[in-house]
Structure formats: structure tokens, C-alpha cells
N, C-alpha and C. Protein backbone atom coordinates (compact mmCIF):
# COMPACT_ATOMS: atom_id res chain seq x y z
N UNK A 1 -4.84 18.54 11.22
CA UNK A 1 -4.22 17.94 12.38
C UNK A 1 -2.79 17.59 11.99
N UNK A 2 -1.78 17.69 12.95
CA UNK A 2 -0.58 17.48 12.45
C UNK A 2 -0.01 16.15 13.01
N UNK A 3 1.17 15.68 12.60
CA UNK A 3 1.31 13.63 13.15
C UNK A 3 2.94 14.10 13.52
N UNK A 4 3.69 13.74 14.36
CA UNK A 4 4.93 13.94 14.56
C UNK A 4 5.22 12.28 14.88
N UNK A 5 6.16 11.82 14.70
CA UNK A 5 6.98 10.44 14.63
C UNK A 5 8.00 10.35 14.74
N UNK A 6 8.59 10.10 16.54
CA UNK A 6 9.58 10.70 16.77
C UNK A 6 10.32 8.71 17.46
N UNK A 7 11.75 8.92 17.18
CA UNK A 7 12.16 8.03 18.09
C UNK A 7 13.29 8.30 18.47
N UNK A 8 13.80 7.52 19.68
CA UNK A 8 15.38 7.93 20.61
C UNK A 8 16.29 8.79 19.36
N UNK A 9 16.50 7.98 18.23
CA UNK A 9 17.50 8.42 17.43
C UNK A 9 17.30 10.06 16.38
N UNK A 10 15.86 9.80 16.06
CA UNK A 10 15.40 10.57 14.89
C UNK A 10 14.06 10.94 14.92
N UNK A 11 13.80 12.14 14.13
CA UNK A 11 12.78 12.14 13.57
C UNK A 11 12.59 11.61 12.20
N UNK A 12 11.09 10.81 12.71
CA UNK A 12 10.69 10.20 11.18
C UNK A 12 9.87 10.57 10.36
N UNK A 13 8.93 11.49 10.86
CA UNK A 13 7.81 12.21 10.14
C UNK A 13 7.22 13.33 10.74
N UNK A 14 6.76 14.22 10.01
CA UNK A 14 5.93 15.36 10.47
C UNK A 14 5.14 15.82 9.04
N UNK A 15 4.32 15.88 9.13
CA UNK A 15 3.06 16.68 8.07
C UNK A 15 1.63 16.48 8.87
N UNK A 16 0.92 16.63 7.78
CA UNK A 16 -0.94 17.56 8.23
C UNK A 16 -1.20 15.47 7.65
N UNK A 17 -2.13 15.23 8.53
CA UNK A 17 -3.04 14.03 8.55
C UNK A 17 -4.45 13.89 8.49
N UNK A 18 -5.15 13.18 8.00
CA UNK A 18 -6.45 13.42 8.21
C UNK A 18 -7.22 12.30 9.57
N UNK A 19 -6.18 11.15 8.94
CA UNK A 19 -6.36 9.90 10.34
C UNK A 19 -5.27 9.08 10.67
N UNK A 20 -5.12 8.83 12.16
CA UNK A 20 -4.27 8.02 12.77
C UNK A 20 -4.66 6.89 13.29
N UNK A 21 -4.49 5.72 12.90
CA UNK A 21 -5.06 4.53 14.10
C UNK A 21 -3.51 3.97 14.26
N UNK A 22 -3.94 3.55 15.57
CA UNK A 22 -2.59 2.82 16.32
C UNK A 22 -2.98 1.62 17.36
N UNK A 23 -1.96 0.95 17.65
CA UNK A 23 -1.91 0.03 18.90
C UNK A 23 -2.10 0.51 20.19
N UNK A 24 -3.28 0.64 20.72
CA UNK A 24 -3.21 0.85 22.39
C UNK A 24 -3.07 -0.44 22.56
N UNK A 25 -2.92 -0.58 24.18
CA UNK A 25 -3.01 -1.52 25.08
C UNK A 25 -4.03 -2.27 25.11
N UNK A 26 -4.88 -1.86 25.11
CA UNK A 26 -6.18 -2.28 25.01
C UNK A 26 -6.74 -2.63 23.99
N UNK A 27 -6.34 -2.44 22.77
CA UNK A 27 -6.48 -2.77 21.33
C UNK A 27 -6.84 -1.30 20.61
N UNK A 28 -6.69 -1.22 19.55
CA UNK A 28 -6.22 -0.50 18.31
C UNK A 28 -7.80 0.58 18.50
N UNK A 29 -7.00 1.97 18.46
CA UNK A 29 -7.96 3.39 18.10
C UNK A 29 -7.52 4.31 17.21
N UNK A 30 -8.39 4.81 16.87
CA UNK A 30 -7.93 5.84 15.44
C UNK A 30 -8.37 7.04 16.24
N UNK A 31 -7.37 8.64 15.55
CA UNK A 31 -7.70 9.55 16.15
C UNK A 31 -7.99 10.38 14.72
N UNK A 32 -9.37 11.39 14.62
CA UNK A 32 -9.27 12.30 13.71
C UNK A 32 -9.17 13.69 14.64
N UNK A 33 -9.60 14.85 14.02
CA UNK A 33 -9.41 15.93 14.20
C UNK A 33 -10.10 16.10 14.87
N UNK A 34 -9.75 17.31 15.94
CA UNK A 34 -10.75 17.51 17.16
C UNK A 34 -10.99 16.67 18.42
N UNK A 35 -10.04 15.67 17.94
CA UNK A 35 -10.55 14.30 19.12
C UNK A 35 -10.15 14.99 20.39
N UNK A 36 -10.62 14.41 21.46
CA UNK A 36 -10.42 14.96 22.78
C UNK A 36 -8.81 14.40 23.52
N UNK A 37 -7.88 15.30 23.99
CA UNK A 37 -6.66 15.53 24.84
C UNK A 37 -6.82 13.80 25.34
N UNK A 38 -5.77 13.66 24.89
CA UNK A 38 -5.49 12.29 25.70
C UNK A 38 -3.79 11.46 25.92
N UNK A 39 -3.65 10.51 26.40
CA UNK A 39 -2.11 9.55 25.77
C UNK A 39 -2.20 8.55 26.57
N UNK A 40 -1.49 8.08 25.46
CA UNK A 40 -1.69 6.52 25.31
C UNK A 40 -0.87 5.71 25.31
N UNK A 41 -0.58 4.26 26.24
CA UNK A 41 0.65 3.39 25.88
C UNK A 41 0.50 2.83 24.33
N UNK A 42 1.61 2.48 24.04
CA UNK A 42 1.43 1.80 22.56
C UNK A 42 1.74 0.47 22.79
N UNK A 43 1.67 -0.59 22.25
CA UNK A 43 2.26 -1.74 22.03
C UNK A 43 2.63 -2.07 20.37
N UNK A 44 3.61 -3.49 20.73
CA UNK A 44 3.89 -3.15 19.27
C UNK A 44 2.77 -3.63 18.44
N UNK A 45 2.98 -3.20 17.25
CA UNK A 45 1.74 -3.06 16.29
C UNK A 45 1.84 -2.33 15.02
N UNK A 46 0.93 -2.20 14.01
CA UNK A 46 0.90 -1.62 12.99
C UNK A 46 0.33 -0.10 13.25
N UNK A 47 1.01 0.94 12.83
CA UNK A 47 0.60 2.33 12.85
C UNK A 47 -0.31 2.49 11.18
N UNK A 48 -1.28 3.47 11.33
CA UNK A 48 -1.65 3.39 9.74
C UNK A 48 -2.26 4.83 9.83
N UNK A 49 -1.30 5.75 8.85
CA UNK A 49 -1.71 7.00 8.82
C UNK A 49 -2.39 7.70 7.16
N UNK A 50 -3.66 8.33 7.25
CA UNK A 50 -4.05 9.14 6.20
C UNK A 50 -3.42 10.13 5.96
N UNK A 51 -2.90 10.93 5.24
CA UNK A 51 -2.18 12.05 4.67
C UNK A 51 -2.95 13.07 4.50
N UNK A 52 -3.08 14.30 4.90
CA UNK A 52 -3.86 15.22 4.45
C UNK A 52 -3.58 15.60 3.09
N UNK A 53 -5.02 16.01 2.22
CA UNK A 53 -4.64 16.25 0.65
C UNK A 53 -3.57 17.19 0.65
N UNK A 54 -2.63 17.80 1.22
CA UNK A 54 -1.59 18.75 0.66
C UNK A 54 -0.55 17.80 1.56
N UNK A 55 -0.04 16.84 0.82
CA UNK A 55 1.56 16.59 1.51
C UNK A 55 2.57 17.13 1.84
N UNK A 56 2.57 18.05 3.14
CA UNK A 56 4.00 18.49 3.43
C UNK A 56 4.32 17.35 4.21
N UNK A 57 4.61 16.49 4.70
CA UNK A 57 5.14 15.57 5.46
C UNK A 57 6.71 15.38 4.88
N UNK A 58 7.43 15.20 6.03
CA UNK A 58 8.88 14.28 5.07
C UNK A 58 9.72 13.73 5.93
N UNK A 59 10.51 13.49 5.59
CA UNK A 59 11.43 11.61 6.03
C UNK A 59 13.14 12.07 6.14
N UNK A 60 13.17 12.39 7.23
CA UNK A 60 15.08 12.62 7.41
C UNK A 60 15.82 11.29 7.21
N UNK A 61 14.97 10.37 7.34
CA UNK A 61 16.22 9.35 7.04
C UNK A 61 15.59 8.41 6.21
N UNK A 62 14.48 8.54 5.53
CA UNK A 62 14.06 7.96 4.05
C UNK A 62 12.94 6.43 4.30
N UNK A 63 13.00 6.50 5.34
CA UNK A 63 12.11 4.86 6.17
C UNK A 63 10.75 5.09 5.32
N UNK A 64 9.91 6.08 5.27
CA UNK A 64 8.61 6.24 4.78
C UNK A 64 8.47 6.99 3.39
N UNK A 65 9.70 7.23 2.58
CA UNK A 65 10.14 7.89 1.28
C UNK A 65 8.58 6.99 0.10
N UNK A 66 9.26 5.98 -0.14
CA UNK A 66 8.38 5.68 -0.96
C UNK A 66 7.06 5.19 -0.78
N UNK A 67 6.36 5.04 0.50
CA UNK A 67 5.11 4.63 0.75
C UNK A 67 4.80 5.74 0.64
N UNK A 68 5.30 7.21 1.03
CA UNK A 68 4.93 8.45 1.17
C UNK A 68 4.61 8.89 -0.32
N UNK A 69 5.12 8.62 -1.22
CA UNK A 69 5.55 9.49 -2.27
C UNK A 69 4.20 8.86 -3.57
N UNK A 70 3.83 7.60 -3.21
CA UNK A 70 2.69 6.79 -3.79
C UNK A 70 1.07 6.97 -3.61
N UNK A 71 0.95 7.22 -2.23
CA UNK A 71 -0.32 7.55 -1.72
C UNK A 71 -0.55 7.97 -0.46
N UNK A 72 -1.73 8.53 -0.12
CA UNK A 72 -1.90 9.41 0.84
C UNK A 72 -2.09 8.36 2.02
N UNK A 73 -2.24 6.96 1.85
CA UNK A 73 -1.97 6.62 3.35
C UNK A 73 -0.69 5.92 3.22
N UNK A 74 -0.17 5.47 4.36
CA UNK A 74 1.27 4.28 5.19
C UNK A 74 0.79 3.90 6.05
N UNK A 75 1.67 3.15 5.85
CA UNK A 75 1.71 2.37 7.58
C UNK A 75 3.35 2.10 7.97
N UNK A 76 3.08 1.86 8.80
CA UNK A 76 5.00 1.41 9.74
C UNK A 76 4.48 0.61 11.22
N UNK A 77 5.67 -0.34 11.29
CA UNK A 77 5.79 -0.90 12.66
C UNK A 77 6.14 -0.27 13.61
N UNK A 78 5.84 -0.68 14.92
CA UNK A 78 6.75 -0.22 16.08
C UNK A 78 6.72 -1.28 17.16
N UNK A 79 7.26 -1.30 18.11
CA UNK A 79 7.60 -1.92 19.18
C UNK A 79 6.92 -1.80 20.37
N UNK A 80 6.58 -0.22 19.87
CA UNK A 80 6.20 -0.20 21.66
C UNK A 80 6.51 1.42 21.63
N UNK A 81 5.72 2.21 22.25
CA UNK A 81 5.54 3.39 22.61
C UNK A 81 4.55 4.36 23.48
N UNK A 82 4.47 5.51 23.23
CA UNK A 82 3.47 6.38 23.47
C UNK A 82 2.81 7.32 22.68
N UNK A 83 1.71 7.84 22.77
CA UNK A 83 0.93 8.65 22.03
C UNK A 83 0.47 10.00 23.02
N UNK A 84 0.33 11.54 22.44
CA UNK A 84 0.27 12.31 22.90
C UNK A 84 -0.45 12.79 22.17
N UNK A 85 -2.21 13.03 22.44
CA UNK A 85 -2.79 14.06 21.64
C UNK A 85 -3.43 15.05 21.89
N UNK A 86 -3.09 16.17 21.86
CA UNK A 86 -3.84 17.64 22.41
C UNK A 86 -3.73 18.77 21.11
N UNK A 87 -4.75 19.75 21.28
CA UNK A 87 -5.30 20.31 20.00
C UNK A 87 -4.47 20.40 18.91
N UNK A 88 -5.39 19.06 18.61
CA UNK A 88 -5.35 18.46 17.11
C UNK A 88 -3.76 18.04 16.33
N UNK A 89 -3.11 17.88 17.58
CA UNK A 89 -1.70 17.35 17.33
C UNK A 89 -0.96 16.24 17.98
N UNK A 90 -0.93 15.41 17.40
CA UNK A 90 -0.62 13.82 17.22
C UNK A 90 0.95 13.34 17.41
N UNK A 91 1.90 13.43 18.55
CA UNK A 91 3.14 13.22 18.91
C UNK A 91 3.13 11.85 19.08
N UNK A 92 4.01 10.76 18.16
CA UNK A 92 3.84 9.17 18.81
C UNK A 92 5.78 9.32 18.98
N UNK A 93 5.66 8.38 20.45
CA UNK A 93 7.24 7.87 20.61
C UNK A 93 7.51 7.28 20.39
N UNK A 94 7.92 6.40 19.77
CA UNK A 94 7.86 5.03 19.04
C UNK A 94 9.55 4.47 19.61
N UNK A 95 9.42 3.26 19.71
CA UNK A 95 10.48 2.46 20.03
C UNK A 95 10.85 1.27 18.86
């Protein structure tokens, strides 16, 4: 499954994931592979992503450099966004 982490300014991430949990509205869901087509408001909250065992993921402007570079999960804040998931690909907008 792939994770894209995008905001107004930049991209912040893209690589293969194994799990995503995030802030809905409604309180906090994790997505794995295969999950069914959906999107989602975000609120702000803690994002917390698994890494798939082959790290291609990477960081244009270095925000997730060293959580990335230590272990296969992170996490990061956000403010407030959206989530987009359809086969098996994970777009968050993050604010």
C-alpha cells in the first residue's frame, strides 16, 4: 500500500506502508491494505505510520529524516485535514 503526505506548500512523504492510523472526526482509525474506498475529515491529531520492510519513502524537506531513518514506524502532527483511500493508496492533506 502506498502513503502520500501532501500539504499546501510540499510534499512530505511518499513510500510503501504497512499501517496508517489517523484522526477522524469521530475518533482515530487505522487503514491496512485492501481496506475498502473511502475519505475522511481529519482533525488535528497524531498521524502514526508503519513502514513497509523495504523503505523507499523520503522527505523533500527533511521534517520526517530522522524518525524515518531509525525505524519502520513515525508519527507527525497535523492540524486538520483529509484522507483519501482507494486501491490500496493512502493520500492525507494535511494542514
Amino acid at each position: 500500500m502506498t502513503l502520500e503526505v501532501l500539504t499546501p506548500g510540499k510534499l512530505l512523504y511518499t513510500g510503501a506502508v504497512e499501517h496508517v492510523q489517523m484522526p477522524g472526526l469521530d475518533g482515530s482509525f487505522g487503514i491496512l491494505n485492501n481496506h475498502a474506498p473511502m475519505i475522511s475529515a481529519l482533525q488535528a491529531g497524531k498521524v502514526t505510520v508503519r513502514q513497509a520492510a523495504q523503505k523507499d519513502g523520503f522527505v523533500q524537506e527533511g521534517a520526517f529524516y530522522q524518525d524515518i531513518a531509525k525505524s519502520k514506524d513515525f508519527e507527525f502532527e497535523i492540524t486538520g485535514g483529509v484522507a483519501e483511500i482507494n486501491n490500496n493508496k493512502i493520500i492525507i492533506l494535511a494542514e
